[in-house]
ModelCIF file with pLDDT and N, C-alpha, C, O atoms, coordinates in Angstrom:
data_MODEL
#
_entry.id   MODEL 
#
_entity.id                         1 
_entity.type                       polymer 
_entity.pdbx_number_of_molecules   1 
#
_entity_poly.entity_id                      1 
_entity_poly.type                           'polypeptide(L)' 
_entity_poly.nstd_linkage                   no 
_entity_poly.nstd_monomer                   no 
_entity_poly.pdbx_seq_one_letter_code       
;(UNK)(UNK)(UNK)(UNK)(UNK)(UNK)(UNK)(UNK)(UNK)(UNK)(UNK)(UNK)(UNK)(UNK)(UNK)(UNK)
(UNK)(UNK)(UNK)(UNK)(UNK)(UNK)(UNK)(UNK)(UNK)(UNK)(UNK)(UNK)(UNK)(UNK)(UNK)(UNK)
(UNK)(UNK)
;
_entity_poly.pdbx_seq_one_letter_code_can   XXXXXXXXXXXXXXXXXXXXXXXXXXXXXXXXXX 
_entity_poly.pdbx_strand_id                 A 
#
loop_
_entity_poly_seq.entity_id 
_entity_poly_seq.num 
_entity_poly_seq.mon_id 
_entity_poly_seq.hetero 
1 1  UNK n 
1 2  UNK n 
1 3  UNK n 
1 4  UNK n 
1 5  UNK n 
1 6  UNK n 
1 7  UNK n 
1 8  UNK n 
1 9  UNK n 
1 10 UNK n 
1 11 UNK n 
1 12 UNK n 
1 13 UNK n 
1 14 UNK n 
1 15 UNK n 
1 16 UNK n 
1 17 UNK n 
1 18 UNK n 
1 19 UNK n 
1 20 UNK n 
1 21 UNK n 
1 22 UNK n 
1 23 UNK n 
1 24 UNK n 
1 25 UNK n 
1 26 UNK n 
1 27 UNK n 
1 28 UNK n 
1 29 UNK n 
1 30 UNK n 
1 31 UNK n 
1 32 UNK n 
1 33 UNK n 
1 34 UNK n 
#
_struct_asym.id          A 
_struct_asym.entity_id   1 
#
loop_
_ma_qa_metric.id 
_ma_qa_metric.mode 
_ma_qa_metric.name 
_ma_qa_metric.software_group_id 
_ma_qa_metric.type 
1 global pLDDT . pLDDT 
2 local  pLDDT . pLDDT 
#
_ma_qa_metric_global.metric_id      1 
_ma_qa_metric_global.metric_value   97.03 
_ma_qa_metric_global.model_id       1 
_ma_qa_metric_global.ordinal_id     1 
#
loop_
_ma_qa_metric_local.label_asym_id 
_ma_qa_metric_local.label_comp_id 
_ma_qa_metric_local.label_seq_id 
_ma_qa_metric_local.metric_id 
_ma_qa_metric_local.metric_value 
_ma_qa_metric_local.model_id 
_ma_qa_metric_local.ordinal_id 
A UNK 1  2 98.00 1 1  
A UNK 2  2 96.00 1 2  
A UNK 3  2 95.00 1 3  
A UNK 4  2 98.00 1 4  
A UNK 5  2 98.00 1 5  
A UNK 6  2 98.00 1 6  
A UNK 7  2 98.00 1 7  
A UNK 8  2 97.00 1 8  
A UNK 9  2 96.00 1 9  
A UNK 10 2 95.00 1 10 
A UNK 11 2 90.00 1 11 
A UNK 12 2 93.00 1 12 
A UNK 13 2 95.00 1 13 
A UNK 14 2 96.00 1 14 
A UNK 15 2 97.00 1 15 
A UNK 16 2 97.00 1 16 
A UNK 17 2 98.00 1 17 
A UNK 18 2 98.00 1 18 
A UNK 19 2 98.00 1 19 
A UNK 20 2 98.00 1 20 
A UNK 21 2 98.00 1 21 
A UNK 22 2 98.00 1 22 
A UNK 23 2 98.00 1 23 
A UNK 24 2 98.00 1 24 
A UNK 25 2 97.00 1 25 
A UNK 26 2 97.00 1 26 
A UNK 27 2 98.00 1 27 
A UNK 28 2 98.00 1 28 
A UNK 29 2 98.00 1 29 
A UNK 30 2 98.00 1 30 
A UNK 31 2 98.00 1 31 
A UNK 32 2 98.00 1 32 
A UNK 33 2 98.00 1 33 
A UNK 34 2 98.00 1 34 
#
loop_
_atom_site.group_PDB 
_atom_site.id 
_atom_site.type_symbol 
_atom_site.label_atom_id 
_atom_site.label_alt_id 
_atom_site.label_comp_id 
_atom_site.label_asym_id 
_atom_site.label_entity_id 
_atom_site.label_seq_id 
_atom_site.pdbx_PDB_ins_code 
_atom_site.Cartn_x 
_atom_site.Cartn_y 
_atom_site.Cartn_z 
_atom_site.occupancy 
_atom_site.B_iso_or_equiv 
_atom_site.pdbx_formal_charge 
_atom_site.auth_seq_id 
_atom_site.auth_comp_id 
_atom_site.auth_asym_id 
_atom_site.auth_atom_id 
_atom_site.pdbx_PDB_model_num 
ATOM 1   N N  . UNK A 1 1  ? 0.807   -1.227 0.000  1.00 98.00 ? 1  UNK A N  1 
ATOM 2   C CA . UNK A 1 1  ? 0.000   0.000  0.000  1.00 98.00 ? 1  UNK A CA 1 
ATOM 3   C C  . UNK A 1 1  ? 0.839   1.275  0.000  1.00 98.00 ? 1  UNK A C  1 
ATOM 4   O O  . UNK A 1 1  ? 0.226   2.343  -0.023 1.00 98.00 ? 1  UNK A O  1 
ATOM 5   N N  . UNK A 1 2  ? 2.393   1.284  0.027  1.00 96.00 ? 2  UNK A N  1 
ATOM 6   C CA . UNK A 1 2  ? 2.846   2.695  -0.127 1.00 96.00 ? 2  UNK A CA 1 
ATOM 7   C C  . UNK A 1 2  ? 2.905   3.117  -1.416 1.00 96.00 ? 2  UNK A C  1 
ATOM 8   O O  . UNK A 1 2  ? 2.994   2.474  -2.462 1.00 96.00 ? 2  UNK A O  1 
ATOM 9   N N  . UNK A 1 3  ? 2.833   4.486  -1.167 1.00 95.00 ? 3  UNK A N  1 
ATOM 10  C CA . UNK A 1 3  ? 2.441   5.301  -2.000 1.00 95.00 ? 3  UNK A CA 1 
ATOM 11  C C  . UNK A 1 3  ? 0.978   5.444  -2.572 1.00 95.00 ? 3  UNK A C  1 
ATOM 12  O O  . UNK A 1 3  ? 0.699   6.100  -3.575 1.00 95.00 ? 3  UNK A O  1 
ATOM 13  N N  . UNK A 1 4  ? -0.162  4.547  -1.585 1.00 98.00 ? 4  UNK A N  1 
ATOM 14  C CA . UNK A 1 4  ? -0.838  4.716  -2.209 1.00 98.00 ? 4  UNK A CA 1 
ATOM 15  C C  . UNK A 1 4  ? -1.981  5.111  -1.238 1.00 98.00 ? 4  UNK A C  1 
ATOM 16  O O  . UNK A 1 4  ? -3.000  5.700  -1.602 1.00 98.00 ? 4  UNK A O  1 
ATOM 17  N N  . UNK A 1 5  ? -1.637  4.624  0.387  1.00 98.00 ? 5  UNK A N  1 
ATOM 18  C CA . UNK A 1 5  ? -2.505  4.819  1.236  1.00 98.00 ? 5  UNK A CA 1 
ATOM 19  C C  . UNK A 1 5  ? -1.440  5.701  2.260  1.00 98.00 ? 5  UNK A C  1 
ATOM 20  O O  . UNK A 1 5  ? -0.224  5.599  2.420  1.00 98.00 ? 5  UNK A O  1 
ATOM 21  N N  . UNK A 1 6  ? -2.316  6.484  2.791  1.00 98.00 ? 6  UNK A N  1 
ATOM 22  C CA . UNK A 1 6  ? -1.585  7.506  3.816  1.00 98.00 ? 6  UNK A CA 1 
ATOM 23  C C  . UNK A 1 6  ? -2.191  7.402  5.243  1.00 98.00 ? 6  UNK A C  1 
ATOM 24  O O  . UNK A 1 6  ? -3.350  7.813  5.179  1.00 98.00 ? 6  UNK A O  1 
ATOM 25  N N  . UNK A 1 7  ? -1.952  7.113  6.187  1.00 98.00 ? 7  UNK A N  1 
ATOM 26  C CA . UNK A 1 7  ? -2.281  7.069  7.259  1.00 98.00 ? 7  UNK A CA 1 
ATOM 27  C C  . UNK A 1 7  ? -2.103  8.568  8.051  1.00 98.00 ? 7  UNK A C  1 
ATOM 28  O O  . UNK A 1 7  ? -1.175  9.325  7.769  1.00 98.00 ? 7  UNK A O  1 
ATOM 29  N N  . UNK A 1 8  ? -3.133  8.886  9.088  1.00 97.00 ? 8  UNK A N  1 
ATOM 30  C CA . UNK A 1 8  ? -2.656  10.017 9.707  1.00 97.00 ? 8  UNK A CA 1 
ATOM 31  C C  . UNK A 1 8  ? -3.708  9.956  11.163 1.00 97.00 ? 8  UNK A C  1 
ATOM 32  O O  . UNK A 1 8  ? -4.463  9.005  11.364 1.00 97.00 ? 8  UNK A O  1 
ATOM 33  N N  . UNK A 1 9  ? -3.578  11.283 12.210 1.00 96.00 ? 9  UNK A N  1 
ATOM 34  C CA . UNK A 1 9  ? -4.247  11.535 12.975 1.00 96.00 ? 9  UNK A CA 1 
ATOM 35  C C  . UNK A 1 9  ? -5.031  12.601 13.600 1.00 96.00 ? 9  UNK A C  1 
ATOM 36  O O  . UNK A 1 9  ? -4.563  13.651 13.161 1.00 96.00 ? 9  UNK A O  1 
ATOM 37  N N  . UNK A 1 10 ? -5.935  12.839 14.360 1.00 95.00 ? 10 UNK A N  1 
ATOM 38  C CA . UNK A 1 10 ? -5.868  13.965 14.622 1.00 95.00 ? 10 UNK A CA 1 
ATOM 39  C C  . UNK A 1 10 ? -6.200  13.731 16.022 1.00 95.00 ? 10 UNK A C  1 
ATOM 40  O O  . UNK A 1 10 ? -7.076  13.013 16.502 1.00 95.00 ? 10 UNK A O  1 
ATOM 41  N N  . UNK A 1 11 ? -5.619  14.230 16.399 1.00 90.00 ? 11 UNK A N  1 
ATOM 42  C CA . UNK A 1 11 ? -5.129  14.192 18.247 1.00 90.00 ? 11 UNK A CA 1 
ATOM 43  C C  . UNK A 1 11 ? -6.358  14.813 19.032 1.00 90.00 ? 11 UNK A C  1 
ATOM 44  O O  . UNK A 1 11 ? -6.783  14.140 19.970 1.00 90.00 ? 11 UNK A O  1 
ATOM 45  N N  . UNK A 1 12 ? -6.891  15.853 18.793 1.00 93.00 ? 12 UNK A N  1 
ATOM 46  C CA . UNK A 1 12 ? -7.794  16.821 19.091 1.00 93.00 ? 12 UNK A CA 1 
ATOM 47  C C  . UNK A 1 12 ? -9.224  15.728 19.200 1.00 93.00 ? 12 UNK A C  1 
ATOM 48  O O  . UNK A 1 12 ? -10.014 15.631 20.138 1.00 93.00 ? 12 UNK A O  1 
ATOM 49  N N  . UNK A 1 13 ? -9.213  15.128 18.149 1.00 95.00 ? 13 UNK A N  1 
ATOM 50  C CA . UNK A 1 13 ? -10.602 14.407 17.722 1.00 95.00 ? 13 UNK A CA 1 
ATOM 51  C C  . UNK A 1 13 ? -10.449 13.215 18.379 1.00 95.00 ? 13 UNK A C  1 
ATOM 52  O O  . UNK A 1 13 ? -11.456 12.711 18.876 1.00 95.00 ? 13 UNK A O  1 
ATOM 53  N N  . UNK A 1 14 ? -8.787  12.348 18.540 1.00 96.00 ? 14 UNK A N  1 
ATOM 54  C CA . UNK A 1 14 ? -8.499  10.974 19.163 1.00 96.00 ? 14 UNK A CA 1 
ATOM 55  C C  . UNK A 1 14 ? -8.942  10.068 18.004 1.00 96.00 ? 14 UNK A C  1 
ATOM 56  O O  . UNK A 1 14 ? -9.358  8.954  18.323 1.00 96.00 ? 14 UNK A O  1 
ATOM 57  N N  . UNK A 1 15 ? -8.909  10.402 16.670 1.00 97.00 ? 15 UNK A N  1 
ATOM 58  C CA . UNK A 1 15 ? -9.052  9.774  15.341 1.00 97.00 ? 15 UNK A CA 1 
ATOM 59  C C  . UNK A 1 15 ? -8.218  9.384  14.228 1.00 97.00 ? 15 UNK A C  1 
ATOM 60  O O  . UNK A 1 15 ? -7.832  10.202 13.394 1.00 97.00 ? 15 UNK A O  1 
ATOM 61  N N  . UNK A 1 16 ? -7.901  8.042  14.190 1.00 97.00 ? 16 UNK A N  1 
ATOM 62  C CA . UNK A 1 16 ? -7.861  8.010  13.225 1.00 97.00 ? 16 UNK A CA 1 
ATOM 63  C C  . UNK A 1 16 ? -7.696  7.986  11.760 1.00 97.00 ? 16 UNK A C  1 
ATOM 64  O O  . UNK A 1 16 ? -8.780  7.540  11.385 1.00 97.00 ? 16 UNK A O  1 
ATOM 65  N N  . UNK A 1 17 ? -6.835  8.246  10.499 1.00 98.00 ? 17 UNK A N  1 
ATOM 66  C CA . UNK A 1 17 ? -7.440  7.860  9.166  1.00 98.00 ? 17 UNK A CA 1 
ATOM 67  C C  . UNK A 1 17 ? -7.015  7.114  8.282  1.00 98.00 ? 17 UNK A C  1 
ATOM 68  O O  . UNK A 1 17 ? -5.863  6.749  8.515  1.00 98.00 ? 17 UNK A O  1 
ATOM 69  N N  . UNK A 1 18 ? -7.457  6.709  7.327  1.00 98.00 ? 18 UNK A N  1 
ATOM 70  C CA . UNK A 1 18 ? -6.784  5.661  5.903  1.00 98.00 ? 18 UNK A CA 1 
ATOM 71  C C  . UNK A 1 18 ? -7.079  6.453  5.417  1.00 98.00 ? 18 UNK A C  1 
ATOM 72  O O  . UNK A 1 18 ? -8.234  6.739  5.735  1.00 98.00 ? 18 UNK A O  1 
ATOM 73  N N  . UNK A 1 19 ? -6.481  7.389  4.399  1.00 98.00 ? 19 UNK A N  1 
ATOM 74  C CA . UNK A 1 19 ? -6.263  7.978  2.965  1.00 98.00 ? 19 UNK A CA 1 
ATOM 75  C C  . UNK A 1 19 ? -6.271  6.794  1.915  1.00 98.00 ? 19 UNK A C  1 
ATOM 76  O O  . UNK A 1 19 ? -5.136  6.537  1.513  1.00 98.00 ? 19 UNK A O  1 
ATOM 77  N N  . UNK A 1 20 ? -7.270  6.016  1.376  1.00 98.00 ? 20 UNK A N  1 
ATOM 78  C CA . UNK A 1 20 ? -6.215  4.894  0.224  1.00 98.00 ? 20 UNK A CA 1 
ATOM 79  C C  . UNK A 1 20 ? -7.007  5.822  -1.209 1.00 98.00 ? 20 UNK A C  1 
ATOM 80  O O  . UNK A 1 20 ? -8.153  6.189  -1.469 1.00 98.00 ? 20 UNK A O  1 
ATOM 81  N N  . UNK A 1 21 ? -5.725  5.915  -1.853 1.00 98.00 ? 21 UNK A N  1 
ATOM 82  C CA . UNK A 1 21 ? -6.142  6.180  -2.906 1.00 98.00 ? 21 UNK A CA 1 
ATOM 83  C C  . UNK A 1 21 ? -5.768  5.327  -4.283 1.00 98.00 ? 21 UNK A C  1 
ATOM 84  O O  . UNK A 1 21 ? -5.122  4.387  -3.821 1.00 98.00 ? 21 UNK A O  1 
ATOM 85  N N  . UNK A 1 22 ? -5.815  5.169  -5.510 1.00 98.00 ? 22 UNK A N  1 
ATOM 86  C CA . UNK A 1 22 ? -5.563  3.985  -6.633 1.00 98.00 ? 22 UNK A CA 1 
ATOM 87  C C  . UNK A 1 22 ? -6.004  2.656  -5.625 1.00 98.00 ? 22 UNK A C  1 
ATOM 88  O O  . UNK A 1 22 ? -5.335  1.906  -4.916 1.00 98.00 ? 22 UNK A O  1 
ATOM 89  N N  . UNK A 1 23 ? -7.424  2.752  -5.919 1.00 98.00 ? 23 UNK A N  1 
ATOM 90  C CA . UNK A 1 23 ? -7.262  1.099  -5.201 1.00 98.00 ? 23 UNK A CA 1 
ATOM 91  C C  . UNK A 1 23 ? -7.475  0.386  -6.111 1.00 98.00 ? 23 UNK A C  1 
ATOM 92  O O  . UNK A 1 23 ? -7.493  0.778  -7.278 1.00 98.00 ? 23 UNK A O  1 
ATOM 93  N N  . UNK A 1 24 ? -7.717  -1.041 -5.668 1.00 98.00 ? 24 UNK A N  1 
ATOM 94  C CA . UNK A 1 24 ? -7.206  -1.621 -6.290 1.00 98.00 ? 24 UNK A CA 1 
ATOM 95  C C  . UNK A 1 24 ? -8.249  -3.228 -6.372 1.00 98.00 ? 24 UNK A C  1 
ATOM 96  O O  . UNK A 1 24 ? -8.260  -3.882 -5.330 1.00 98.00 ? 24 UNK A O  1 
ATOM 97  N N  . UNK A 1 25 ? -8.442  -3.360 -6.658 1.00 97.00 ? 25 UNK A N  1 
ATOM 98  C CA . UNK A 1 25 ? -9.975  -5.115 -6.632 1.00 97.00 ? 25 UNK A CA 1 
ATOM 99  C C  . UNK A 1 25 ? -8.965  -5.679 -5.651 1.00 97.00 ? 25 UNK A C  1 
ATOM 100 O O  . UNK A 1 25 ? -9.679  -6.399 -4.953 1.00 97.00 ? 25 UNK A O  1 
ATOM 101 N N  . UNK A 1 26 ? -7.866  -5.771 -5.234 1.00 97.00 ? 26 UNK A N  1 
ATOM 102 C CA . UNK A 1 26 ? -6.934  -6.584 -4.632 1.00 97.00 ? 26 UNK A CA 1 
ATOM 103 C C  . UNK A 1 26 ? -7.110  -6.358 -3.430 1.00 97.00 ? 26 UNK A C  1 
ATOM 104 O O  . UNK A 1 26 ? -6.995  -7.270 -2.612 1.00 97.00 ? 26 UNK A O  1 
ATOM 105 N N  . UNK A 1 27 ? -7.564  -4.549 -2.902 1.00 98.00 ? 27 UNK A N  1 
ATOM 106 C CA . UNK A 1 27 ? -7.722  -4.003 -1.624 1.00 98.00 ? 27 UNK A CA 1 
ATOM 107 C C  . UNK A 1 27 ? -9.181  -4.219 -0.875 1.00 98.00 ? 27 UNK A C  1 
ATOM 108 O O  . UNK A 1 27 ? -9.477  -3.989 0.297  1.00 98.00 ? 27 UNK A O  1 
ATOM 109 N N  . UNK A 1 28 ? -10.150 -4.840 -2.164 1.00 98.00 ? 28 UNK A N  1 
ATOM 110 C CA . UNK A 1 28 ? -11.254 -5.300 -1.441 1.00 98.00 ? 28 UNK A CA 1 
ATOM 111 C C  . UNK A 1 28 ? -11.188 -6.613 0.037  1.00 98.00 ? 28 UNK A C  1 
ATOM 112 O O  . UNK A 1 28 ? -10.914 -7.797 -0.159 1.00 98.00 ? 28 UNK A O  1 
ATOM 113 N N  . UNK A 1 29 ? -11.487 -6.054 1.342  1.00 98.00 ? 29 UNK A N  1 
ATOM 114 C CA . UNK A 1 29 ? -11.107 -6.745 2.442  1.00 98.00 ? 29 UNK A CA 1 
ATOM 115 C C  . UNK A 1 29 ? -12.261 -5.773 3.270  1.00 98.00 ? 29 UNK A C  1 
ATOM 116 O O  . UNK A 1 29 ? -12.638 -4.650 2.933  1.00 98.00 ? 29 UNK A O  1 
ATOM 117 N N  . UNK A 1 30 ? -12.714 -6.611 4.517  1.00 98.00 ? 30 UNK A N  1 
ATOM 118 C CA . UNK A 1 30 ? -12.799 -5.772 6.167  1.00 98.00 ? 30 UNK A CA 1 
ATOM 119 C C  . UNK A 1 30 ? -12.013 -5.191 6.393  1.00 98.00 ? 30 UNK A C  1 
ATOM 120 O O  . UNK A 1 30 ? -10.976 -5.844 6.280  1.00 98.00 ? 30 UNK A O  1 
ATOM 121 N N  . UNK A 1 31 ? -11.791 -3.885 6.787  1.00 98.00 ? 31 UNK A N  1 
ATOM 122 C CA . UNK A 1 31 ? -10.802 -3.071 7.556  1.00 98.00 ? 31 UNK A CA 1 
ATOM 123 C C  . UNK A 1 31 ? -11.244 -2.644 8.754  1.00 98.00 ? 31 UNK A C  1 
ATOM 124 O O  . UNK A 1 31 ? -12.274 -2.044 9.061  1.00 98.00 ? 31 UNK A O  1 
ATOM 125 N N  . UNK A 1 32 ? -9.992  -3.176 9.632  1.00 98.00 ? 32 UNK A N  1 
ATOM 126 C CA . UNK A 1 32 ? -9.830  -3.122 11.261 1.00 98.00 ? 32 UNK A CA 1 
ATOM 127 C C  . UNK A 1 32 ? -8.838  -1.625 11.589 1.00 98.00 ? 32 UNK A C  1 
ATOM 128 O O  . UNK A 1 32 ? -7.884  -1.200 10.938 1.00 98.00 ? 32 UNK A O  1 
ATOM 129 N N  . UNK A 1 33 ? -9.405  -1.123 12.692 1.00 98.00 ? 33 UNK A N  1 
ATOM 130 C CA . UNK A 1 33 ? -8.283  -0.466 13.599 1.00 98.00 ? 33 UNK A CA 1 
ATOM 131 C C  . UNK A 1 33 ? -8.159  -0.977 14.997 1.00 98.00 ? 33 UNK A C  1 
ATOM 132 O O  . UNK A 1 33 ? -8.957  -1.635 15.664 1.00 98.00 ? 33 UNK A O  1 
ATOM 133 N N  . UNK A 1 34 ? -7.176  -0.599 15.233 1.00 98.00 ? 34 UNK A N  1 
ATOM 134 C CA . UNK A 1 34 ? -6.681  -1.186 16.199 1.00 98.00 ? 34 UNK A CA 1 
ATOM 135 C C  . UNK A 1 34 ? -5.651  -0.614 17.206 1.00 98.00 ? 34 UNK A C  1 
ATOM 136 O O  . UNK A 1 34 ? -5.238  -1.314 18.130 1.00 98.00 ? 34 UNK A O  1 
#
């Protein structure tokens, strides 16, 4: 996923994010945080 998904947070909110961008039929899955 690099370069293609960006992870980040925001501290204020206690959140969080997946940026994925170009996805891909391959990236079809459940997505967990954790």
């Amino acid at each position: 996923v690099k370069e293609r998904f960006t992870i980040s947070r925001d501290n204020a909110k206690i959140t969080m994010y997946l940026q994925m961008n170009s996805l891909k039929p391959e990236d079809t899955a459940v997505y967990y945080c954790a």
